[in-house]
Protein backbone atom coordinates (compact mmCIF):
# COMPACT_ATOMS: atom_id res chain seq x y z
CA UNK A 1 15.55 15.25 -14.48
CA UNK A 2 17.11 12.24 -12.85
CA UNK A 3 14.53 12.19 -9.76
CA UNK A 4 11.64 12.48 -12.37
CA UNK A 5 13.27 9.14 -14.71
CA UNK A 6 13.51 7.84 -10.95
CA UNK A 7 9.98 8.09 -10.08
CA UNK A 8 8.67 6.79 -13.57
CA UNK A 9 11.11 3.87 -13.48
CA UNK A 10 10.41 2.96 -9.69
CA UNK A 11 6.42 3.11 -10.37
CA UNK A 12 6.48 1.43 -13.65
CA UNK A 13 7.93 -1.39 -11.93
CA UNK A 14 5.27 -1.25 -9.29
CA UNK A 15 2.16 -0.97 -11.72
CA UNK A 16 3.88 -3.92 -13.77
CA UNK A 17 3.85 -6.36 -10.58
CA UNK A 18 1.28 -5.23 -8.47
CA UNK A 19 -0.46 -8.43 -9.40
CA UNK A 20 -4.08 -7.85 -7.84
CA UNK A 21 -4.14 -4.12 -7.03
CA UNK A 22 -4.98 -2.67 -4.02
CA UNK A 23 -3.09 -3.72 -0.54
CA UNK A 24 -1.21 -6.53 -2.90
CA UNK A 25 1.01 -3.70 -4.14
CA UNK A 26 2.13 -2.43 -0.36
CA UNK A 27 4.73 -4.17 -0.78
CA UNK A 28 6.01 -3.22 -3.61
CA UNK A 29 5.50 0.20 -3.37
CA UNK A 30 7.08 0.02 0.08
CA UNK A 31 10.08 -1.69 -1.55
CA UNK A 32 10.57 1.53 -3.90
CA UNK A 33 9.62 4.05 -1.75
CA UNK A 34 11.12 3.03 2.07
CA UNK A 35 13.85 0.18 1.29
CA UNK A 36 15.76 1.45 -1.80
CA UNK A 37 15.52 4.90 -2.33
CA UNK A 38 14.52 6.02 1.07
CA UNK A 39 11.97 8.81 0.29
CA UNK A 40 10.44 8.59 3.00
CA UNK A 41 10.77 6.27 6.70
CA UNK A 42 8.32 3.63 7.63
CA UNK A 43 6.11 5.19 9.60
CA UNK A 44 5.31 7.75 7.21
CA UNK A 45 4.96 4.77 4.77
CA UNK A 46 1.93 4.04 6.93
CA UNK A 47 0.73 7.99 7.30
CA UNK A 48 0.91 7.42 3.40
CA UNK A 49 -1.47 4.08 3.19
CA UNK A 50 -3.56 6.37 5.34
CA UNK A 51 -4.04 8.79 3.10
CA UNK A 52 -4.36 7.00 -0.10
CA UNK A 53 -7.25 4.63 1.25
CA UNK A 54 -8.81 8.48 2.54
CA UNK A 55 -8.81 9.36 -0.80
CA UNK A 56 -10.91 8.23 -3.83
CA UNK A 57 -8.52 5.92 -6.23
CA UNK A 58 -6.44 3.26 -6.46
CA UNK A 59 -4.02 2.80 -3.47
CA UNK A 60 -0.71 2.23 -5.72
CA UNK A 61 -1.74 5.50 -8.35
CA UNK A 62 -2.58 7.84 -4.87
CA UNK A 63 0.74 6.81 -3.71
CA UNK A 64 2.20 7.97 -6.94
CA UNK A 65 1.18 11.24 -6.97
CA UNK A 66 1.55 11.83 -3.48
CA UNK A 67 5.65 10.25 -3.70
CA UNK A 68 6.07 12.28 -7.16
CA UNK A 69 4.51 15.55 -5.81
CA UNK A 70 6.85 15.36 -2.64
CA UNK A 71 9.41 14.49 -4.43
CA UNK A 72 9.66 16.80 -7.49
CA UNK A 73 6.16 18.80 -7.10
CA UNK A 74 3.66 18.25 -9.64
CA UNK A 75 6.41 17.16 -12.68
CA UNK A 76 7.04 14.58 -10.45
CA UNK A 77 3.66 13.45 -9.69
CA UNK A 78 2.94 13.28 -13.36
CA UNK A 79 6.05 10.92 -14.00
CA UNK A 80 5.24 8.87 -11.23
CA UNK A 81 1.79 8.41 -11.93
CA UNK A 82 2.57 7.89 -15.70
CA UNK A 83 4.36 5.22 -14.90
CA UNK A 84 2.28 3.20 -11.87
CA UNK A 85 -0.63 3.71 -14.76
CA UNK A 86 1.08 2.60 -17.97
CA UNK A 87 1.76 -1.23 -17.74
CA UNK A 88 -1.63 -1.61 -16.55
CA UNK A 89 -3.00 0.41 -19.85
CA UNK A 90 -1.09 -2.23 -22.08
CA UNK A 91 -1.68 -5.32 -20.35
CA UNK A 92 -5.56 -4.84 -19.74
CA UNK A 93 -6.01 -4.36 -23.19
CA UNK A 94 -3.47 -7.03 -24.07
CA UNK A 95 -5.50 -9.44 -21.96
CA UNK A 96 -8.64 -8.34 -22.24
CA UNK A 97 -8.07 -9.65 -26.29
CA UNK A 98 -6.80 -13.33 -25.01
CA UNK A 99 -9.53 -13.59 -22.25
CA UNK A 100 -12.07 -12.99 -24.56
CA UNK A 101 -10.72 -15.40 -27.21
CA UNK A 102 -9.29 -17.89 -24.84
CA UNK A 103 -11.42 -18.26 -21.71
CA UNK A 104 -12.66 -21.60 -21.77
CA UNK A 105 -8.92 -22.86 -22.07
CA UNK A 106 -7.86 -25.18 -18.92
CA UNK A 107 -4.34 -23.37 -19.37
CA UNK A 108 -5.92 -19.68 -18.55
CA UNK A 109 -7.94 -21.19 -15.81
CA UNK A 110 -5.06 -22.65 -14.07
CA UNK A 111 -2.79 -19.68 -14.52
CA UNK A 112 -5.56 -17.54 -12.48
CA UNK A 113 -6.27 -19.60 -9.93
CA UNK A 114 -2.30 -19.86 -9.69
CA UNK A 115 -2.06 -16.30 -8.99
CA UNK A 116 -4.25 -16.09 -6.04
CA UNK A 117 -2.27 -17.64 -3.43
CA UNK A 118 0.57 -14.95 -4.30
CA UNK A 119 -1.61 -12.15 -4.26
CA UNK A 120 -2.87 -13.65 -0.65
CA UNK A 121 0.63 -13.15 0.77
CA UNK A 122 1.55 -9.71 -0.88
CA UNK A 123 -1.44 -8.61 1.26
CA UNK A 124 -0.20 -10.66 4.06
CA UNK A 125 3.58 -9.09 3.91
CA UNK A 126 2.10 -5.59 3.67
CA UNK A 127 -0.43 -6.42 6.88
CA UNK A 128 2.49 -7.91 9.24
CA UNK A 129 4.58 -4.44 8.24
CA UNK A 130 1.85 -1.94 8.61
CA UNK A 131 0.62 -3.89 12.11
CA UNK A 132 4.07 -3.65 13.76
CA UNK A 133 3.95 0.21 12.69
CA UNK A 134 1.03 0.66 13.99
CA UNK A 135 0.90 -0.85 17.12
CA UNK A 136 4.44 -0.74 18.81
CA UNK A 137 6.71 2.21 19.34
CA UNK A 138 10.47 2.04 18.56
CA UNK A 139 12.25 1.41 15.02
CA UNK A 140 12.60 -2.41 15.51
CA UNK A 141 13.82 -4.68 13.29
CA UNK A 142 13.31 -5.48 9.51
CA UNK A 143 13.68 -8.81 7.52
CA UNK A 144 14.35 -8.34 3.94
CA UNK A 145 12.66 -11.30 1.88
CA UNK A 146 14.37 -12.00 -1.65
CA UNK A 147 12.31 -10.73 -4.13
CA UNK A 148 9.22 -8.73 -1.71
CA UNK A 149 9.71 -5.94 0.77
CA UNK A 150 11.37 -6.07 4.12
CA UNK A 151 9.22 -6.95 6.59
CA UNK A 152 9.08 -4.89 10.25
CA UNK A 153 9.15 -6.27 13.37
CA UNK A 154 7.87 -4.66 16.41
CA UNK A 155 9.08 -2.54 18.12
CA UNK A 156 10.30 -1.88 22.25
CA UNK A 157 6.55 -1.09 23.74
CA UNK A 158 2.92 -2.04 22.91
CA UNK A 159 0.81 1.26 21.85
CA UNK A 160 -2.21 0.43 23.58
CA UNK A 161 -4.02 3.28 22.25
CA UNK A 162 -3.87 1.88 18.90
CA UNK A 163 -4.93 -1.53 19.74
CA UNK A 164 -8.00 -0.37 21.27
CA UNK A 165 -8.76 2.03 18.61
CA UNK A 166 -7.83 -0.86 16.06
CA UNK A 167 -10.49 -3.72 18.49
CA UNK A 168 -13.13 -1.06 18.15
CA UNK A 169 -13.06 0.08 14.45
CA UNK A 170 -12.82 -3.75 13.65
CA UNK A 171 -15.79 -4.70 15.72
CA UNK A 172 -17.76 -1.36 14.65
CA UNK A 173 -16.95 -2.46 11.02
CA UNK A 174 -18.12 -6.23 11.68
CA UNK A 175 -21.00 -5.87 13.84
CA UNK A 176 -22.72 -2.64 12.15
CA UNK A 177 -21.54 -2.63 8.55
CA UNK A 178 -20.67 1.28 8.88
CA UNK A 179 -19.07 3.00 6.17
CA UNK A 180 -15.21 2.82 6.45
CA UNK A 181 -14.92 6.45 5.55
CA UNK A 182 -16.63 7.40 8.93
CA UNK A 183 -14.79 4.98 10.48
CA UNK A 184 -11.51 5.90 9.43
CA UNK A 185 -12.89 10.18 10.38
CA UNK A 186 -14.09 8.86 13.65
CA UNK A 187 -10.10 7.92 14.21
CA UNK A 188 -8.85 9.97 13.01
CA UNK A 189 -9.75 12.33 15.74
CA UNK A 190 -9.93 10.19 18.53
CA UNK A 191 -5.89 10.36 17.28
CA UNK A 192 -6.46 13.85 17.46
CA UNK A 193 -7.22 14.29 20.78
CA UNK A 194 -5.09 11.15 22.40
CA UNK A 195 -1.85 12.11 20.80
CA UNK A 196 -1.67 15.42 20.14
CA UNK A 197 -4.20 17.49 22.35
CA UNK A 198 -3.89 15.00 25.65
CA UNK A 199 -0.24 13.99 24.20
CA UNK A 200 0.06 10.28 25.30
């Protein structure tokens, strides 16, 4: 029972300050899930990010169910996803009443555009952690900013593998507009082959 009140309280905290959804709530779920209560290491972290953009939803509920169900099988991943889901269910409704009545007020403006500079470098933070995962081998280092996640540093050597693959899914996605679900398949098993079947 205490793993399952863990999850709920750990993702109700997430889904109450994942201010702008999506890749602004890395962080926080990587504060919950890596840095405190060490469910899982870092680099599954990022086999985790992988999965939940693979998968239709929101990042931060995918991540819930996927934590919860590791963590205490499908119990857990109902507590866990309970809680990412809640505080959002309140406070939508809760400001969808004020936004409608109070829209046009300078205050609700400048709280808004207030916001989007923070939600700018939760994406940021999560970015610089999930690059230096991605592209260097070795644990590295970590810098813990008050009040956000620890941030990794690279790591001993450069994976070149995955900065080409990352230079030409960026460029495929720029240049042809392709979807990033065939991306992401396409590698997926050029990973495949390079790390497991040829073993670099």
């Amino acid at each position: 029972m205490k793993i399952l009140l863990q999850l709920f309280w750990s993702f109700l905290q997430i889904g109450l300050f994942s201010f702008g959804g999506g890749y602004a709530a890395l962080p926080l779920i990587q504060e919950q899930v890596v840095t405190l209560h060490q469910w899982m290491a870092v680099d599954e972290f990022a086999d985790l990010v992988t999965i939940s953009q693979m998968t239709p939803g929101p990042i931060a509920l995918n991540a819930a169910s996927f934590v919860g169900a590791r963590m205490a099988g499908i119990p857990g991943s109902l507590f866990a996803t309970f809680g990412c889901i809640a505080p959002a269910c309140l406070i939508v409704l809760a400001l969808a009443w004020v936004y409608k009545k109070y829209r046009k007020l300078r205050v609700i403006e400048g709280a808004l555009r207030g916001l989007r500079p923070a939600v700018v470098g939760l994406i940021a933070t999560a970015a610089i952690t999930m690059f230096s995962s991605s592209f260097f081998s070795g644990s590295g280092a970590s810098v813990l900013i008050p009040g956000l996640a620890s941030i990794g540093l690279p790591g001993d050597a450069v994976d070149l593998c995955a900065v080409g693959s990352f230079a030409v899914c960026l460029f495929i996605l720029r240049k042809y507009k392709i979807s990033p679900i065939l991306v992401m398949l396409g590698s997926g098993i050029v990973g495949l082959i390079v790390y497991s079947i040829v073993g670099l």
